[in-house]
N, C-alpha and C. Protein backbone atom coordinates (compact mmCIF):
# COMPACT_ATOMS: atom_id res chain seq x y z
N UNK A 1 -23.91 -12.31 5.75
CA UNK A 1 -22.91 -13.03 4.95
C UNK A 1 -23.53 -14.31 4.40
N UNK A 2 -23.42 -14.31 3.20
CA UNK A 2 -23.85 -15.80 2.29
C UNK A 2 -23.15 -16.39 2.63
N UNK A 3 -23.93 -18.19 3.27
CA UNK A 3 -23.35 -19.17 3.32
C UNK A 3 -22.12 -20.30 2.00
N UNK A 4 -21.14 -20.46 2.63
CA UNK A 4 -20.17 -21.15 1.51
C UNK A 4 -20.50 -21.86 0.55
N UNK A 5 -21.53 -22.59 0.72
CA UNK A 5 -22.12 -23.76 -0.28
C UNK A 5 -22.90 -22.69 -1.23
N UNK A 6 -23.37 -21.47 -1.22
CA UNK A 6 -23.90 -20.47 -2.05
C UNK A 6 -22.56 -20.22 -3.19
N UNK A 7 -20.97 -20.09 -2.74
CA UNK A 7 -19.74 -19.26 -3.96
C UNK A 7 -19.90 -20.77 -4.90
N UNK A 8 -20.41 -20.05 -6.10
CA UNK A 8 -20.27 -21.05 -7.31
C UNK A 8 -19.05 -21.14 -7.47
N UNK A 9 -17.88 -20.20 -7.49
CA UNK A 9 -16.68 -20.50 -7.87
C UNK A 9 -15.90 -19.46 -7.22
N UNK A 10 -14.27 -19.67 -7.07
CA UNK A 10 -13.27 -18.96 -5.92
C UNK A 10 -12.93 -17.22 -6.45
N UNK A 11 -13.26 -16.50 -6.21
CA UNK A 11 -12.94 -14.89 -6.28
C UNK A 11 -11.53 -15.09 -6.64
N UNK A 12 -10.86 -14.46 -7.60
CA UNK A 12 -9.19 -13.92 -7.72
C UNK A 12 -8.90 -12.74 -8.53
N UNK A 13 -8.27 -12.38 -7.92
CA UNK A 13 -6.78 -11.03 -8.86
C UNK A 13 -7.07 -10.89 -9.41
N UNK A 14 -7.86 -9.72 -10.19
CA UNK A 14 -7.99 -9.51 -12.24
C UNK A 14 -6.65 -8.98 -12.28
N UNK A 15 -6.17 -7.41 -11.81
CA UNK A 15 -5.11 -6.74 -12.03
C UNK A 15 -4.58 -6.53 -10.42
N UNK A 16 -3.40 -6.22 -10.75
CA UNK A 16 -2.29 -5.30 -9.72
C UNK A 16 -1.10 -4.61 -10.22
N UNK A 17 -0.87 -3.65 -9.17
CA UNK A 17 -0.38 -2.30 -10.15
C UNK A 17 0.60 -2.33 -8.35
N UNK A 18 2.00 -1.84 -9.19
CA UNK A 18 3.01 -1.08 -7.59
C UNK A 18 3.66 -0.29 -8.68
N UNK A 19 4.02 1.12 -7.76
CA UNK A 19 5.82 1.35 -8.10
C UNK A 19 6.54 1.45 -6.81
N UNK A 20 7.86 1.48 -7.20
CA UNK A 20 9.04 1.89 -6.10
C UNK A 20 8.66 3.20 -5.53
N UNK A 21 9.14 3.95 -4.24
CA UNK A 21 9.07 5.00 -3.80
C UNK A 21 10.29 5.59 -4.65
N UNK A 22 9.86 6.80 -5.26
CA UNK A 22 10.80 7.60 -6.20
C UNK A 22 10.65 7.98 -7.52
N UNK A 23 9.75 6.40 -7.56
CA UNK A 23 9.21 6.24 -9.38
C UNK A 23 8.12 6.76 -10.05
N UNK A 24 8.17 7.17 -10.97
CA UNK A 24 7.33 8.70 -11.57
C UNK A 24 5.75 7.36 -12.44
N UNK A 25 6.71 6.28 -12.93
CA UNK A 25 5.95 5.37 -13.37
C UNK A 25 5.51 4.33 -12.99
N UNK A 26 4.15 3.95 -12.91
CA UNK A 26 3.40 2.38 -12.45
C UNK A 26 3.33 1.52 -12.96
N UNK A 27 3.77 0.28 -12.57
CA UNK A 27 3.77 -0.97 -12.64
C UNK A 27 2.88 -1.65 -12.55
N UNK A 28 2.33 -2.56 -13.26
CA UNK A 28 0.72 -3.75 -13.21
C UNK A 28 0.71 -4.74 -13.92
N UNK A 29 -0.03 -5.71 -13.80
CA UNK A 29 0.27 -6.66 -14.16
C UNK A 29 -1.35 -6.95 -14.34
N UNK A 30 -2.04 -8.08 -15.57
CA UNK A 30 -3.18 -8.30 -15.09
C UNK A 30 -3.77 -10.12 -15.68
N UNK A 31 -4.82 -10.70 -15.25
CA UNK A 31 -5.00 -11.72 -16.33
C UNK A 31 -5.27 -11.67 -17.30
N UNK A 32 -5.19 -13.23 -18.15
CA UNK A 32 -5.02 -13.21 -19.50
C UNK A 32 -6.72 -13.44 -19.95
N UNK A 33 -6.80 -12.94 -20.57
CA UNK A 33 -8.24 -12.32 -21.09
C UNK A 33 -8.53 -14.25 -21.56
N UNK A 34 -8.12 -15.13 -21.98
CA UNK A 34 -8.38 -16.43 -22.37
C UNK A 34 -8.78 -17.11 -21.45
N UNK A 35 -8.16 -16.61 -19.92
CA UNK A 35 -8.43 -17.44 -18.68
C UNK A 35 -8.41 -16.88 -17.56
N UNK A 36 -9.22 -15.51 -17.53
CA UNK A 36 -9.75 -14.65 -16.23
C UNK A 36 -9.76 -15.04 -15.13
N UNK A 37 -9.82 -16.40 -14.91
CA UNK A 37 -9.81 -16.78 -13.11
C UNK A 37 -8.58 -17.62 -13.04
N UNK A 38 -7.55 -16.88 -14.04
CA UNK A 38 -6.30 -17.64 -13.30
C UNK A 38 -5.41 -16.38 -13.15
N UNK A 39 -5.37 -16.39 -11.66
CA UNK A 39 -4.06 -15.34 -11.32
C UNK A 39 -2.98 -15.40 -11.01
N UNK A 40 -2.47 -17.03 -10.92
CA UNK A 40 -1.11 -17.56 -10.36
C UNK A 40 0.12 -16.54 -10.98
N UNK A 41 -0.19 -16.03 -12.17
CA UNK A 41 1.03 -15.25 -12.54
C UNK A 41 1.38 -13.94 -12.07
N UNK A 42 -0.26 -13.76 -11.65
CA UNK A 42 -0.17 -11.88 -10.87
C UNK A 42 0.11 -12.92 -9.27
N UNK A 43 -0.28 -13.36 -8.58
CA UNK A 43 0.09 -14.03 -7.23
C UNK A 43 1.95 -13.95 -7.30
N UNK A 44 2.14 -14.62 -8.43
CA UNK A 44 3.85 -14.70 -7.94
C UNK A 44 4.15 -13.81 -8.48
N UNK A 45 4.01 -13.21 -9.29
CA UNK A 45 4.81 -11.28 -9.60
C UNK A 45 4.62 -10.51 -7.74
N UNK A 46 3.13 -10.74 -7.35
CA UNK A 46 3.66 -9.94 -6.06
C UNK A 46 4.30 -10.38 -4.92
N UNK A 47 4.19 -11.72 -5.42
CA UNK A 47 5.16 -12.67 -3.80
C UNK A 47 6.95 -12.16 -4.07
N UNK A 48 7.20 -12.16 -5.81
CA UNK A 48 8.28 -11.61 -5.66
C UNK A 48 8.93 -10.11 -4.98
N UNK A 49 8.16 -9.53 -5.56
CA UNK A 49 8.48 -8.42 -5.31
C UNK A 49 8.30 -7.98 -3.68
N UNK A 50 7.46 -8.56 -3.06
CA UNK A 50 7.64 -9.41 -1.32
C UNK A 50 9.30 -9.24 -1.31
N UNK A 51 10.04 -9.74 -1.88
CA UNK A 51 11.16 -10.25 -1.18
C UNK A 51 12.42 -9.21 -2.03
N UNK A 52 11.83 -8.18 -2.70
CA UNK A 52 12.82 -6.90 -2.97
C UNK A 52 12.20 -5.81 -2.30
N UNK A 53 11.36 -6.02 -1.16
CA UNK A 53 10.95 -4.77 -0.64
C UNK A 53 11.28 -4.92 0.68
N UNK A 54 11.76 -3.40 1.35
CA UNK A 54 12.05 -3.47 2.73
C UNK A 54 10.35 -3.08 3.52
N UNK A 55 10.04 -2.56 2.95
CA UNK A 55 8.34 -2.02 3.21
C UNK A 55 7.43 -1.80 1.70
N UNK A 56 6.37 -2.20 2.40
CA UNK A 56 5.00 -2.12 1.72
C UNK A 56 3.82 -1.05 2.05
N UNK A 57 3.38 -0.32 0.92
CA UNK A 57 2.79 0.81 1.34
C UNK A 57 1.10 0.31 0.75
N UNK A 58 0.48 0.26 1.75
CA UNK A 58 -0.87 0.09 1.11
C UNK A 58 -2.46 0.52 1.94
N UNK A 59 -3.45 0.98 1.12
CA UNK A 59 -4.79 1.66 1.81
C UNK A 59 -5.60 0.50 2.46
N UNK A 60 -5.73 0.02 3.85
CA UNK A 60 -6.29 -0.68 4.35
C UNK A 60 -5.91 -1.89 3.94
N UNK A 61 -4.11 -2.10 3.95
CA UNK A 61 -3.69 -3.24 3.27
C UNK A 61 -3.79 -4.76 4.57
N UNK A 62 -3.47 -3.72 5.53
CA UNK A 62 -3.41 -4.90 6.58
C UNK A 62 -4.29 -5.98 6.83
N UNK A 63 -6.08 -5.20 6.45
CA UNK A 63 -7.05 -5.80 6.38
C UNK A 63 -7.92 -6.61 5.54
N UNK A 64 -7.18 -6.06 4.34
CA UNK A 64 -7.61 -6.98 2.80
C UNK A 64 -6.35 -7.40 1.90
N UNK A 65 -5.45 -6.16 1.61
CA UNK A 65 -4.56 -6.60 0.47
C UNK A 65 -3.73 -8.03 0.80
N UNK A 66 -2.86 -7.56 2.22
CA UNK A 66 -1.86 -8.28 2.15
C UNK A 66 -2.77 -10.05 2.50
N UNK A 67 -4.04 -9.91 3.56
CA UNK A 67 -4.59 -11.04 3.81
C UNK A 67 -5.53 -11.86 2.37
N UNK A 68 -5.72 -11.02 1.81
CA UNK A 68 -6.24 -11.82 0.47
C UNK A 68 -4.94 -12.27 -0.68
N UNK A 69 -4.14 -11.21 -0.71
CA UNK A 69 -2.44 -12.07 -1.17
C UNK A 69 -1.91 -13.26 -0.66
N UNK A 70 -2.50 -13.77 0.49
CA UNK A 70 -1.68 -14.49 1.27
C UNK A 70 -2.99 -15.79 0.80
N UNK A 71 -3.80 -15.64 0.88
CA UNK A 71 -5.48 -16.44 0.52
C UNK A 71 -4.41 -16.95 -0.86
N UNK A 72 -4.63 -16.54 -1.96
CA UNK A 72 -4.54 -16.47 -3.05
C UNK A 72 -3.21 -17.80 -3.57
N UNK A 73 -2.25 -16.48 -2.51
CA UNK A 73 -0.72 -17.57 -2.62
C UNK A 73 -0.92 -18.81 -2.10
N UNK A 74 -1.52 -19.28 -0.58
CA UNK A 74 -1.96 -20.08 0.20
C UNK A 74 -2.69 -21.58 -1.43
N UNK A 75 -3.63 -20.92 -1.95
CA UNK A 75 -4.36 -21.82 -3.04
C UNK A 75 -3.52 -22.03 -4.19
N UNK A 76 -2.82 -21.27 -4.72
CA UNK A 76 -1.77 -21.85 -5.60
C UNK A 76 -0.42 -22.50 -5.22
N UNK A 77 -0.39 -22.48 -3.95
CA UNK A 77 0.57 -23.73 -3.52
C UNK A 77 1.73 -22.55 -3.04
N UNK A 78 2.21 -21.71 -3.33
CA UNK A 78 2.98 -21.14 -3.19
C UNK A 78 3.94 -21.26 -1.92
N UNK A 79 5.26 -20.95 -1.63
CA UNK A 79 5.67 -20.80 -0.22
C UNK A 79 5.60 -19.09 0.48
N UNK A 80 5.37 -19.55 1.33
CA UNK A 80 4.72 -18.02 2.01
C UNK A 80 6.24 -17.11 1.95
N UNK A 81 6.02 -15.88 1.77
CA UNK A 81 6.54 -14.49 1.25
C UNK A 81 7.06 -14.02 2.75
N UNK A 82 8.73 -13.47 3.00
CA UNK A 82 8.91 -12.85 3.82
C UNK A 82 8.28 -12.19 4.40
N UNK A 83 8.31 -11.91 5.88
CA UNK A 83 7.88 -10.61 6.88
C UNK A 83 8.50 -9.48 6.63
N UNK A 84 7.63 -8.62 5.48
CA UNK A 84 7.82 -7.26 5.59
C UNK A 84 7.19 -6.73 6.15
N UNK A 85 7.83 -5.42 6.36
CA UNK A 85 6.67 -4.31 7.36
C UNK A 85 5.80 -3.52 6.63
N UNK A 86 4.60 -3.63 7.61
CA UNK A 86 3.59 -3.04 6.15
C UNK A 86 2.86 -1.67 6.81
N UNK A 87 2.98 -0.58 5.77
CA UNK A 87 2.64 1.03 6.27
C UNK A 87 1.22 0.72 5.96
N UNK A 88 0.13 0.92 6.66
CA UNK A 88 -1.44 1.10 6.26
C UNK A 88 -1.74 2.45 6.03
N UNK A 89 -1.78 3.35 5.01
CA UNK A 89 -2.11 4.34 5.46
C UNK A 89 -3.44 4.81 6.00
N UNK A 90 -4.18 4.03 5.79
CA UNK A 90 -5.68 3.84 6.45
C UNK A 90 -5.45 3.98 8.00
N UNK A 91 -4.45 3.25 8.56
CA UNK A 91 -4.25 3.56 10.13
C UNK A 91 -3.97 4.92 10.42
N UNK A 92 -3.02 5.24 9.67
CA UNK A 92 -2.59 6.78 9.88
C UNK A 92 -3.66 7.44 10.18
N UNK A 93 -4.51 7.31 8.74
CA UNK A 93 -5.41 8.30 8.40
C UNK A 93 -6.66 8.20 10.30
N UNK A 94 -6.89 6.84 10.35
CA UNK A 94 -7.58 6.40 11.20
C UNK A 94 -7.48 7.36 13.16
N UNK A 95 -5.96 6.86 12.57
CA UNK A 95 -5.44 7.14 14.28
C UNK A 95 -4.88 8.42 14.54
N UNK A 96 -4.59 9.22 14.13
CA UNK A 96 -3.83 10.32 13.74
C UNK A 96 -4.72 11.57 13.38
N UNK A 97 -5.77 11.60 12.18
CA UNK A 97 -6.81 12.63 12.09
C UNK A 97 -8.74 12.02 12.57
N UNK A 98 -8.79 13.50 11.94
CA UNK A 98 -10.47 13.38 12.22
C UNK A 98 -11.14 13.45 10.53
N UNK A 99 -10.65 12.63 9.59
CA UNK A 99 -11.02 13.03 8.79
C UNK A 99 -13.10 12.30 8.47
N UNK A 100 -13.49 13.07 7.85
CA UNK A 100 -15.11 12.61 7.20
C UNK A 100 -15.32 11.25 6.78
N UNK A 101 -13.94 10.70 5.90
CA UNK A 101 -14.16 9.71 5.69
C UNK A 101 -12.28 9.14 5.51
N UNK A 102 -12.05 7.73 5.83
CA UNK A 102 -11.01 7.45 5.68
C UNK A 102 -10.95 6.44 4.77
N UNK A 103 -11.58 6.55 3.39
CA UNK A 103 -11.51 6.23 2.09
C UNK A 103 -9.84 6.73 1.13
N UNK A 104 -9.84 6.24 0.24
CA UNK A 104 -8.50 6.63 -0.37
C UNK A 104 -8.73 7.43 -1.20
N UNK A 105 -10.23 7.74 -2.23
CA UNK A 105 -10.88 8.34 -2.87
C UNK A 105 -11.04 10.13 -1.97
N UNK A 106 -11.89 9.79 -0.55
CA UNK A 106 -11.75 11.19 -0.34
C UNK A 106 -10.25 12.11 0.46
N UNK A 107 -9.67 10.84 0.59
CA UNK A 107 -8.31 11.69 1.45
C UNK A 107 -7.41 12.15 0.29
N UNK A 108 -7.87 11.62 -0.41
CA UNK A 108 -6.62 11.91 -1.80
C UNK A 108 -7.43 13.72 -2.18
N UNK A 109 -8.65 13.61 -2.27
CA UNK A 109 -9.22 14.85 -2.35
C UNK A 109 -9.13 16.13 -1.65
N UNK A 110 -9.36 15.25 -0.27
CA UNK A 110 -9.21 16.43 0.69
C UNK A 110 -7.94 17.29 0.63
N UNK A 111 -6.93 16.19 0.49
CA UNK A 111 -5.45 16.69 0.35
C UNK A 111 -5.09 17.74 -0.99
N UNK A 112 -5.81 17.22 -1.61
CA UNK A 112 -5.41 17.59 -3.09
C UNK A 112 -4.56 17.30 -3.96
N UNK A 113 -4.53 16.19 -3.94
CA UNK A 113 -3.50 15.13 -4.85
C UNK A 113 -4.18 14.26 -5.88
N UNK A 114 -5.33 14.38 -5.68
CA UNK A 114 -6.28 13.06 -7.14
C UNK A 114 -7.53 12.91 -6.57
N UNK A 115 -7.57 11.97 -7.40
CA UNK A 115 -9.27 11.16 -6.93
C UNK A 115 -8.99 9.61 -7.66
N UNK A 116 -9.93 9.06 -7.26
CA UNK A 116 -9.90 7.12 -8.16
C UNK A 116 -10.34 7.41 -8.84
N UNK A 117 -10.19 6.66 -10.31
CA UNK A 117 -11.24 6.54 -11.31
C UNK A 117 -12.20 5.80 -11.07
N UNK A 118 -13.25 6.16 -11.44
CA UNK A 118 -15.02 5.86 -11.21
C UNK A 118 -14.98 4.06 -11.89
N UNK A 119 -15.41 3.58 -11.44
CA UNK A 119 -15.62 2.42 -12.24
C UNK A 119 -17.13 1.70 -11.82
N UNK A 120 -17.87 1.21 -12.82
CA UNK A 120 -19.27 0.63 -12.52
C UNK A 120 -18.63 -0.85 -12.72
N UNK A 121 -20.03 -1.26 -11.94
CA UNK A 121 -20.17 -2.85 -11.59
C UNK A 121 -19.60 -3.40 -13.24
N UNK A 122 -20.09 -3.60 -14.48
CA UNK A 122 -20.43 -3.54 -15.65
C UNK A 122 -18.90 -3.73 -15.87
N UNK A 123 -17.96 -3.10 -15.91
CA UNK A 123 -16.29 -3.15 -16.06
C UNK A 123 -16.19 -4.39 -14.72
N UNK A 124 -16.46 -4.82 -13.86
CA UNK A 124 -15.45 -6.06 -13.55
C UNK A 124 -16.49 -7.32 -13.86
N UNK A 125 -17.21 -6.87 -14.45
CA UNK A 125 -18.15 -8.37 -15.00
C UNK A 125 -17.31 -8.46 -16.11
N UNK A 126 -17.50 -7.86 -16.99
CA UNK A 126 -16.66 -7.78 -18.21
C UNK A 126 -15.23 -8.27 -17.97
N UNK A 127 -14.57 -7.90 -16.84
CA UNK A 127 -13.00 -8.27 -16.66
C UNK A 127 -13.34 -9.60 -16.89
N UNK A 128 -14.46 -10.61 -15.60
CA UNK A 128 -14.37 -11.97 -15.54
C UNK A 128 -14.64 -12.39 -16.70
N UNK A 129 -15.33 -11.58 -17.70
CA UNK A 129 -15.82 -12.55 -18.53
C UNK A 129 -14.59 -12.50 -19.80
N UNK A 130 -13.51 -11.85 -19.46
CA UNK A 130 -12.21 -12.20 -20.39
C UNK A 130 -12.54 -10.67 -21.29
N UNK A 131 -12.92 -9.63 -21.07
CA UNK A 131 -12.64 -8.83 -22.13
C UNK A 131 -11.76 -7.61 -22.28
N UNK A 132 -11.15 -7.84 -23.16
CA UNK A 132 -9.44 -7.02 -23.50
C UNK A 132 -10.00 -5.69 -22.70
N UNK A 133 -11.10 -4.68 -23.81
CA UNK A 133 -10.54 -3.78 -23.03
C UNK A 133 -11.43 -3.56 -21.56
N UNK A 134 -12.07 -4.13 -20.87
CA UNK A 134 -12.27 -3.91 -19.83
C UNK A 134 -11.13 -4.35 -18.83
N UNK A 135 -10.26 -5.26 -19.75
CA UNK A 135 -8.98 -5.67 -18.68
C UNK A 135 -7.92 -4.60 -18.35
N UNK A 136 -7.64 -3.91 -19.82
CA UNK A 136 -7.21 -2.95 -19.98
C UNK A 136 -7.55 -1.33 -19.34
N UNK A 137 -8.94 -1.32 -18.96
CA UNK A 137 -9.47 0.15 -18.67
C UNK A 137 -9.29 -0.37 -16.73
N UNK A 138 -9.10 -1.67 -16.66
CA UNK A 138 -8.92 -2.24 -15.20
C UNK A 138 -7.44 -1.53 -14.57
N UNK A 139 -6.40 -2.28 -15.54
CA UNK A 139 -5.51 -1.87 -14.98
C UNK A 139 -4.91 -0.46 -14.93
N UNK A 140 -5.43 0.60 -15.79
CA UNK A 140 -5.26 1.62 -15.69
C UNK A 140 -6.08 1.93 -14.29
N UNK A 141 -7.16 1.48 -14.05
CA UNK A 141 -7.82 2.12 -13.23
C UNK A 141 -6.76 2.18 -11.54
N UNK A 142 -6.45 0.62 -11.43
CA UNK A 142 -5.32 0.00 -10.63
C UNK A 142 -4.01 1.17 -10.59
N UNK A 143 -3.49 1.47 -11.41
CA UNK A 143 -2.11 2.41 -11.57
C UNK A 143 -2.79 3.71 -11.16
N UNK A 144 -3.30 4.14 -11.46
CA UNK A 144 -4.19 5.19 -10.73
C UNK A 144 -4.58 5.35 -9.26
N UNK A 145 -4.69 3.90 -8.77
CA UNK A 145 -5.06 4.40 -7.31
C UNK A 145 -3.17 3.84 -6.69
N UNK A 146 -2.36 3.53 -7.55
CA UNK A 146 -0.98 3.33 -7.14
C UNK A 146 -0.37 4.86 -6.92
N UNK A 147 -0.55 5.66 -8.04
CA UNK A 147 0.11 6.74 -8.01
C UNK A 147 -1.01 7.92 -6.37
N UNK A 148 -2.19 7.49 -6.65
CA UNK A 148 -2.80 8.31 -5.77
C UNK A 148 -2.18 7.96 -4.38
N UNK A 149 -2.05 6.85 -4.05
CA UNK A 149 -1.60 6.53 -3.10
C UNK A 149 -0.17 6.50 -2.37
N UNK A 150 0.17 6.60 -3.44
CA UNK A 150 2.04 7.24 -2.97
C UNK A 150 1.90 8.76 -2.96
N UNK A 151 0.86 9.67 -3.37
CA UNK A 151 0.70 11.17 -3.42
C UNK A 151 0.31 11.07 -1.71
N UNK A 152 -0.32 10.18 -1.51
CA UNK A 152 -0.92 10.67 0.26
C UNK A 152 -0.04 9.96 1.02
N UNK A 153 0.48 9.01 0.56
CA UNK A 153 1.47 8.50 1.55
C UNK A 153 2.63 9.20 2.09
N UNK A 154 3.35 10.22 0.86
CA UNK A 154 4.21 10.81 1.16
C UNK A 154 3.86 12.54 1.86
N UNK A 155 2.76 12.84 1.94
CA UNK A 155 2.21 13.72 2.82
C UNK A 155 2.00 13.49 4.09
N UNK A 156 1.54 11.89 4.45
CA UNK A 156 1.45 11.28 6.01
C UNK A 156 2.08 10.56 6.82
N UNK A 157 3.53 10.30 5.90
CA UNK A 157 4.31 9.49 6.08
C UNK A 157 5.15 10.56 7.82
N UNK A 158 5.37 11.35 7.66
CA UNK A 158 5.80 12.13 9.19
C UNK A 158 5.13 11.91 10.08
N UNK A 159 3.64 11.61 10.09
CA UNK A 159 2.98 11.39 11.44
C UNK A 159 2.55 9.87 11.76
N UNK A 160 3.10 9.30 10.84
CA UNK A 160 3.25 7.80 11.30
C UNK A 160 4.35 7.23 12.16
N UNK A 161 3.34 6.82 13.04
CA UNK A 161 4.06 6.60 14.69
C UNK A 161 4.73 4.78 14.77
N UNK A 162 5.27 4.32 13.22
CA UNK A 162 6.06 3.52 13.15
C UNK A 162 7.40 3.69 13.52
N UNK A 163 8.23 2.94 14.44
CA UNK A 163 9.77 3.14 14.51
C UNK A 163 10.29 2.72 13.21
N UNK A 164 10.71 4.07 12.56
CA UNK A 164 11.80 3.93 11.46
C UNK A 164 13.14 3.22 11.78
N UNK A 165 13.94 2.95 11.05
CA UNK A 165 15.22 2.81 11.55
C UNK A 165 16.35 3.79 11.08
N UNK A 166 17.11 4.80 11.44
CA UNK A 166 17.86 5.41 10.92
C UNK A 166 19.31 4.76 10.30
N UNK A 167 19.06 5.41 8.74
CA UNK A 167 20.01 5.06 7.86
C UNK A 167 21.02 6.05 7.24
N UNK A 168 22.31 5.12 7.08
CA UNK A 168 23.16 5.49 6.26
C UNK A 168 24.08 5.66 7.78
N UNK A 169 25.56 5.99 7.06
CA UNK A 169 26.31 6.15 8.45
C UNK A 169 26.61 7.33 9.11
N UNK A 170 25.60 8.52 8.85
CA UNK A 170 25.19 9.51 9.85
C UNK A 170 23.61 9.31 10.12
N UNK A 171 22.94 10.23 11.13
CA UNK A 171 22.03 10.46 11.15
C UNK A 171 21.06 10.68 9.82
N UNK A 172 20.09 10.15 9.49
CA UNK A 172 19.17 10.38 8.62
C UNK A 172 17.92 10.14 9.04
N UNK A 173 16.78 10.38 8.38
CA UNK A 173 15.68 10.48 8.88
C UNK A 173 15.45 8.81 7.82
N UNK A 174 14.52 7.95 8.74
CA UNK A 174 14.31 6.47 8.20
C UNK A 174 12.83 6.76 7.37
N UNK A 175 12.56 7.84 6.90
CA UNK A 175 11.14 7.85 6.43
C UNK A 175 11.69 8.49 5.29
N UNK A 176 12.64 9.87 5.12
CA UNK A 176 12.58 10.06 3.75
C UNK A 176 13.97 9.99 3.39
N UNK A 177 15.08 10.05 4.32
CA UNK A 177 16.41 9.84 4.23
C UNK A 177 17.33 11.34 4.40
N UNK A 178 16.19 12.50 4.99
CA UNK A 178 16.92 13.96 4.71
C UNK A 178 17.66 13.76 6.52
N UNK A 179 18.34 15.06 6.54
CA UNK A 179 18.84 15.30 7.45
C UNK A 179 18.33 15.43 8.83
N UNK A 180 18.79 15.04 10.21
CA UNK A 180 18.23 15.07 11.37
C UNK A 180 18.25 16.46 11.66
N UNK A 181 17.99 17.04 12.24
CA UNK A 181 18.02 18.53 13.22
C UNK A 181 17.97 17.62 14.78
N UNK A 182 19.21 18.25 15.43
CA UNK A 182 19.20 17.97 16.89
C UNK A 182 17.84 18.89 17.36
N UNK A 183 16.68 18.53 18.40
CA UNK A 183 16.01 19.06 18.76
C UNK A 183 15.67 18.86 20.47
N UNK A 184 16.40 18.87 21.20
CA UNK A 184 16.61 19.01 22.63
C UNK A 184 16.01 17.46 23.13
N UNK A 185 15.95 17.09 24.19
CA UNK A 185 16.43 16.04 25.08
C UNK A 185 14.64 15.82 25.97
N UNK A 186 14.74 14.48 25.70
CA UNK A 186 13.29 14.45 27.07
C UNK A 186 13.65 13.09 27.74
N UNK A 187 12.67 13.26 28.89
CA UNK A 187 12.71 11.84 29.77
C UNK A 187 11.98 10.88 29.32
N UNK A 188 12.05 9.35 29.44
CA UNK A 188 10.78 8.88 29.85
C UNK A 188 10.33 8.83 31.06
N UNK A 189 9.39 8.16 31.24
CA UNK A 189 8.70 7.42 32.77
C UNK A 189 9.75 7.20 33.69
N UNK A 190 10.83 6.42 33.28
CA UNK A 190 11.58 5.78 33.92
C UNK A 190 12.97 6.37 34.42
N UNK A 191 13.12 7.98 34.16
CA UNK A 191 14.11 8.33 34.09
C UNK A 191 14.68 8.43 32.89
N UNK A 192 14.66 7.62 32.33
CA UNK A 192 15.79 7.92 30.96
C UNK A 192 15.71 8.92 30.12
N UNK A 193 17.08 9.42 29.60
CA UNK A 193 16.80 10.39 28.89
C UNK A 193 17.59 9.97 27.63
N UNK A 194 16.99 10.77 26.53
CA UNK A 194 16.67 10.37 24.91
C UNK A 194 16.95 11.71 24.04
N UNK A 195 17.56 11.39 22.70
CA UNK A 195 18.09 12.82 22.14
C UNK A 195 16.50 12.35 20.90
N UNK A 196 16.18 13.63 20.83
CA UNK A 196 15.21 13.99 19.89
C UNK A 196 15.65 14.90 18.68
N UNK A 197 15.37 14.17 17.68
CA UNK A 197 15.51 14.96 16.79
C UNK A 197 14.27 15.18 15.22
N UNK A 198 14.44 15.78 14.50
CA UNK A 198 13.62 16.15 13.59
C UNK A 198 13.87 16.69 12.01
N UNK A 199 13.12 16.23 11.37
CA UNK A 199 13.66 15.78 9.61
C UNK A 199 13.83 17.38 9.46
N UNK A 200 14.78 18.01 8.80
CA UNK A 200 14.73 19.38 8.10
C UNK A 200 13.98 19.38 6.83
N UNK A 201 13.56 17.86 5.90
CA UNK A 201 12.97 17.45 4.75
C UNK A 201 11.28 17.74 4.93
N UNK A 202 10.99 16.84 5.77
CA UNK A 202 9.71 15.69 5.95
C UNK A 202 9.15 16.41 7.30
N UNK A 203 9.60 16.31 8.22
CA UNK A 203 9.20 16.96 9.58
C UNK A 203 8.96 16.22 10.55
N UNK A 204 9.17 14.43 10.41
CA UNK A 204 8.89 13.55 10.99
C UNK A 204 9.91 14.14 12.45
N UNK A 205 9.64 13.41 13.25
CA UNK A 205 10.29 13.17 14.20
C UNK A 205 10.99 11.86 14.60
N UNK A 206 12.00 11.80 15.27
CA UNK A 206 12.71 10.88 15.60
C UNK A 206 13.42 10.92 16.74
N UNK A 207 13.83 9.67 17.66
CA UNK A 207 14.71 9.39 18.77
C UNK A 207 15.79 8.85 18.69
């Protein structure tokens, strides 16, 4: 790791891209090609949207996205963004399979739902250096790994060993909202016993 007195100047945001779970279309946002190292406007587009989300779905977000969002907001003064709960699907992928690689590029493959678009070094020099369409071929690139990533999320979303909360005022499943199936009764450790049940949708399981 290069020492601090080596960063000529502070790393930030070119683009960011979300949609809602449901939504066919992606959302992004990126800088203004006049002034490439200012992201305060992509920083507070995602602090907002922080505070219309009940969860956040993101590839190894725990470890970069949400902690470099928080860097970012932290330097533009910002006030720090509700505690949402955040799905990694990188953990899933991590804790759950044996896959070759737990990249977002090859799980999206393996699965068969996409791939990232390729991008060379050459496109984010160009972003910093303010140019339209490398800003432009950016954020497409960004919406692309949005949609890839809601394609694998909603394939792994059942074996994520997060407590959902069940919604609506019957039984529903807290991951995709379909119907419970009663599925017989177990103990814990302690004696107690617990009704189990299971998505007829999704296949998740639930207590």
């Amino acid at each position: 790791m290069l020492p601090y007195d080596c960063i000529t100047k502070e790393r930030n945001i070119l683009t960011a891209a979300w949609k809602w779970r449901g939504e066919k279309k992606a959302h992004s946002v990126a800088i203004n090609h006049k002034s490439p190292a200012d992201d305060k406007q992509i920083v507070k587009t995602l602090l907002n949207l922080f505070h219309e989300a009940d969860q956040v779905v993101a590839h190894y977000g725990d470890k970069f996205d949400v902690k470099y969002l928080l860097t970012r907001s932290l330097f533009h003064g910002f006030p720090p963004p509700p505690n949402v709960q955040q799905i990694d699907t990188y953990k899933i992928c991590k804790s759950r399979f044996l896959f070759n690689s737990n990249r977002l590029d090859y799980v999206g493959q393996f699965l068969g739902v996409g791939k990232k678009i390729k991008t060379e070094k050459k496109l984010w020099d160009d972003c910093m250096a303010g140019n339209k369409r490398a800003i432009r071929e950016m954020r497409q690139y960004n919406e692309q790994d949005v949609h890839l990533l809601g394609d694998i999320y909603e394939i792994l979303a059942p074996y994520s060993t997060l407590k959902y909360k069940i919604i609506k005022d019957k039984p529903r499943c807290g991951n995709c909202g379909g119907v419970l199936n009663l599925n017989g009764t177990r103990k814990k450790a302690n004696g107690e016993t617990y009704t189990r049940y299971q998505c007829r949708d999704c296949g998740k399981w639930s207590k």
